[in-house]
C-alpha atoms as a PDB file:
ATOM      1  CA  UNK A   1     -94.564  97.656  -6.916  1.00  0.00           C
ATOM      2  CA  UNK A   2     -98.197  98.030  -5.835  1.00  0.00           C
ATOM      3  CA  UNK A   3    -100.941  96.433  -8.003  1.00  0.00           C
ATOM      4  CA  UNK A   4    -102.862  98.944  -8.523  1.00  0.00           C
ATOM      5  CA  UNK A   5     -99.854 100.992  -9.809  1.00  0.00           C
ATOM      6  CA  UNK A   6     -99.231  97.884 -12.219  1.00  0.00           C
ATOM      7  CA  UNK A   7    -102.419  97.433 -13.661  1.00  0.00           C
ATOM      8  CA  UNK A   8    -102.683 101.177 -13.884  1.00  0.00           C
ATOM      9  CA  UNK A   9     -99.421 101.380 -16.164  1.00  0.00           C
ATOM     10  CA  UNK A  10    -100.302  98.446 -18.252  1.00  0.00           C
ATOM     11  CA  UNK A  11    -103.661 100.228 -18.931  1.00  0.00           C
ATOM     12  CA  UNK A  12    -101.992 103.417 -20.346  1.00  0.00           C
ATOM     13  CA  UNK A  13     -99.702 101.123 -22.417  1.00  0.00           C
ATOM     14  CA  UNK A  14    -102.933  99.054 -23.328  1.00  0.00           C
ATOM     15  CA  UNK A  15    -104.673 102.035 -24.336  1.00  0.00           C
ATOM     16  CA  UNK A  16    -101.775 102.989 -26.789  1.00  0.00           C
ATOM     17  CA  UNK A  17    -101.203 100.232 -28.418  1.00  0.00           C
ATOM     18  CA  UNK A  18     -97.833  99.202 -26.257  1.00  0.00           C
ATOM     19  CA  UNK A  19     -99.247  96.117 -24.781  1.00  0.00           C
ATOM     20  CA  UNK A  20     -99.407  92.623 -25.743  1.00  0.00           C
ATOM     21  CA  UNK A  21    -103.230  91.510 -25.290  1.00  0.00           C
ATOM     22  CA  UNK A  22    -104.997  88.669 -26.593  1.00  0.00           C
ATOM     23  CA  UNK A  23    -106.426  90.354 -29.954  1.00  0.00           C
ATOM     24  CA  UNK A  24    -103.110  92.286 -30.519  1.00  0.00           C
ATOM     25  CA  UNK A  25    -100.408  89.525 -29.345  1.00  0.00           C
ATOM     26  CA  UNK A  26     -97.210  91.757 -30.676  1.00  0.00           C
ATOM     27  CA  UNK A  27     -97.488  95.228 -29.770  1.00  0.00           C
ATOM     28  CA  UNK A  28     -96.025  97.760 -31.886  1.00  0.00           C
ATOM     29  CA  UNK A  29     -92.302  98.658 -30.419  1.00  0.00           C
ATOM     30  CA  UNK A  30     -92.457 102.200 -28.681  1.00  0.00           C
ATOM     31  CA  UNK A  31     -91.596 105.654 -30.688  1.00  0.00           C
ATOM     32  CA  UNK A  32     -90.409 109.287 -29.030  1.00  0.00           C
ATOM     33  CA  UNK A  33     -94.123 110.255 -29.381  1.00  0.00           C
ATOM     34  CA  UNK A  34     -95.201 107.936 -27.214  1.00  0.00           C
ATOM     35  CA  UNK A  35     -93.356 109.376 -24.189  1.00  0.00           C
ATOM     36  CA  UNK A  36     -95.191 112.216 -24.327  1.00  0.00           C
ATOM     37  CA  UNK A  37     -98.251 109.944 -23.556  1.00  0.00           C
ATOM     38  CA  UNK A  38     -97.166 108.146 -21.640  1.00  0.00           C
ATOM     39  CA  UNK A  39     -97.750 110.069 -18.446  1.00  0.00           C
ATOM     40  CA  UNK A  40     -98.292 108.056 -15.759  1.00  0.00           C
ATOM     41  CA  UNK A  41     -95.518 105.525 -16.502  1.00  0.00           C
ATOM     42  CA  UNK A  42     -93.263 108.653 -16.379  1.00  0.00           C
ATOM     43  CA  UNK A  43     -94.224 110.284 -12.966  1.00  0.00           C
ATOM     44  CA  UNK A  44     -93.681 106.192 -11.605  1.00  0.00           C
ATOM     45  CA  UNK A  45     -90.225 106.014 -13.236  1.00  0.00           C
ATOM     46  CA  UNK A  46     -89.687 109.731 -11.957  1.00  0.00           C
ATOM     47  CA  UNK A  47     -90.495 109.089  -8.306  1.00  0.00           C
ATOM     48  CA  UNK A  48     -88.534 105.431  -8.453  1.00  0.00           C
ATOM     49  CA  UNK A  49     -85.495 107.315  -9.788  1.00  0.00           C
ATOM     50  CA  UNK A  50     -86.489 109.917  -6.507  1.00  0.00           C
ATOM     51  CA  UNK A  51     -86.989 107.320  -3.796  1.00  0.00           C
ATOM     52  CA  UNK A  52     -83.687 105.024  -5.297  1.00  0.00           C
ATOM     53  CA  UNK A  53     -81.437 108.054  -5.958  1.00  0.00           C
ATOM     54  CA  UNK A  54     -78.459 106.503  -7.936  1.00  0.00           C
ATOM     55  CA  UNK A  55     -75.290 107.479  -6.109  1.00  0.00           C
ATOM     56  CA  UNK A  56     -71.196 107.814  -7.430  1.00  0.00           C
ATOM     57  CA  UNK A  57     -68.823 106.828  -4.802  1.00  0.00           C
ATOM     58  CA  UNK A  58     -65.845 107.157  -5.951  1.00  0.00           C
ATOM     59  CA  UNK A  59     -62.500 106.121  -3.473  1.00  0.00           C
ATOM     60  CA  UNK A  60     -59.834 108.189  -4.389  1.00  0.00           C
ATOM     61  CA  UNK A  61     -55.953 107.453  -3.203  1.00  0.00           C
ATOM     62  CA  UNK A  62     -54.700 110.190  -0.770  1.00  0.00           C
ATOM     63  CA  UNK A  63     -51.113 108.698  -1.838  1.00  0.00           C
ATOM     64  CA  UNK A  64     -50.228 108.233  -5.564  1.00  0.00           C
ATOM     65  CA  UNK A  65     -47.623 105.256  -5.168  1.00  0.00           C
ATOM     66  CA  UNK A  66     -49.362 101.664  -5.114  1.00  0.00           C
ATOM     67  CA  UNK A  67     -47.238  98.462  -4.670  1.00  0.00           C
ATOM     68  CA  UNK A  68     -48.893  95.820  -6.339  1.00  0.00           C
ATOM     69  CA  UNK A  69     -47.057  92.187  -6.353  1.00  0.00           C
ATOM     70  CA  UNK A  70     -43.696  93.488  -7.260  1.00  0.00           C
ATOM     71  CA  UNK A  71     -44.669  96.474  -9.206  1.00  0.00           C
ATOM     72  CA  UNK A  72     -44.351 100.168  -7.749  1.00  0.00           C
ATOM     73  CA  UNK A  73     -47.038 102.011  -9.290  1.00  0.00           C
ATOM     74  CA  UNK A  74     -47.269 105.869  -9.529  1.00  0.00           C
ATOM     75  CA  UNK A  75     -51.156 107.172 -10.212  1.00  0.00           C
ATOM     76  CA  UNK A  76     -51.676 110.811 -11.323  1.00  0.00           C
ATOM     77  CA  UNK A  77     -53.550 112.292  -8.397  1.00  0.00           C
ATOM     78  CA  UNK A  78     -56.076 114.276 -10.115  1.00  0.00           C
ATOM     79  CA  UNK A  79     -57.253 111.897 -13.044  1.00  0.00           C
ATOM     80  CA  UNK A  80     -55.633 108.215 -11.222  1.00  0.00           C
ATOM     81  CA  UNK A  81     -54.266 107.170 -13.929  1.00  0.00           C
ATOM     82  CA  UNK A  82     -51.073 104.969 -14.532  1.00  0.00           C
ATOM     83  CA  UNK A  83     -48.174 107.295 -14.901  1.00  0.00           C
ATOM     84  CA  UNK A  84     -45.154 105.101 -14.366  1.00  0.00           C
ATOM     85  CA  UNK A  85     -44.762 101.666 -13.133  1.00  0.00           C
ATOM     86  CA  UNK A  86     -41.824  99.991 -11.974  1.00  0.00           C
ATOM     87  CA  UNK A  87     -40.180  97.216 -11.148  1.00  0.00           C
ATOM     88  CA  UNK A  88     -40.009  96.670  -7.216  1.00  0.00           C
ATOM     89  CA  UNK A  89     -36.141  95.759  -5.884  1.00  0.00           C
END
């Protein structure tokens, strides 16, 4: 993260109260009012969260039979989960 975008956040959280500074060495713990405040902070989380979109990747089984070891098992193909399992001969 750039500096200036550092120091920047620990000012707002300075000027609330948030931060520990030498004259105030515990900070009192955040409350829901506080976001409110807290603006800056929240457009930097909001563009992090833009820039490093979180994506779900999920691999789903075109077949629903799995051999594992010696076990046959048969997966539900619309939830994947166990539905029987069996012994493999």
């Amino acid at each position: 993260m750039c500096l200036q975008v550092e120091k920047k956040i620990a000012d707002e959280l300075r000027e609330h109260g948030l931060l520990a500074v030498p004259d105030q060495p515990l900070p009192r713990g955040p409350d829901y009012a506080d976001l409110d405040k807290l603006t800056y902070l929240t457009c930097v989380i909001k563009e992090a969260m833009r820039v490093h979109t979180v994506r779900y990747h999920s691999q789903k089984s075109k077949r629903n039979v799995v051999t594992a070891s010696c076990y046959m098992l048969q997966l539900s193909t619309t939830t994947g989960h166990l539905v029987s399992m069996q012994v493999c001969q």
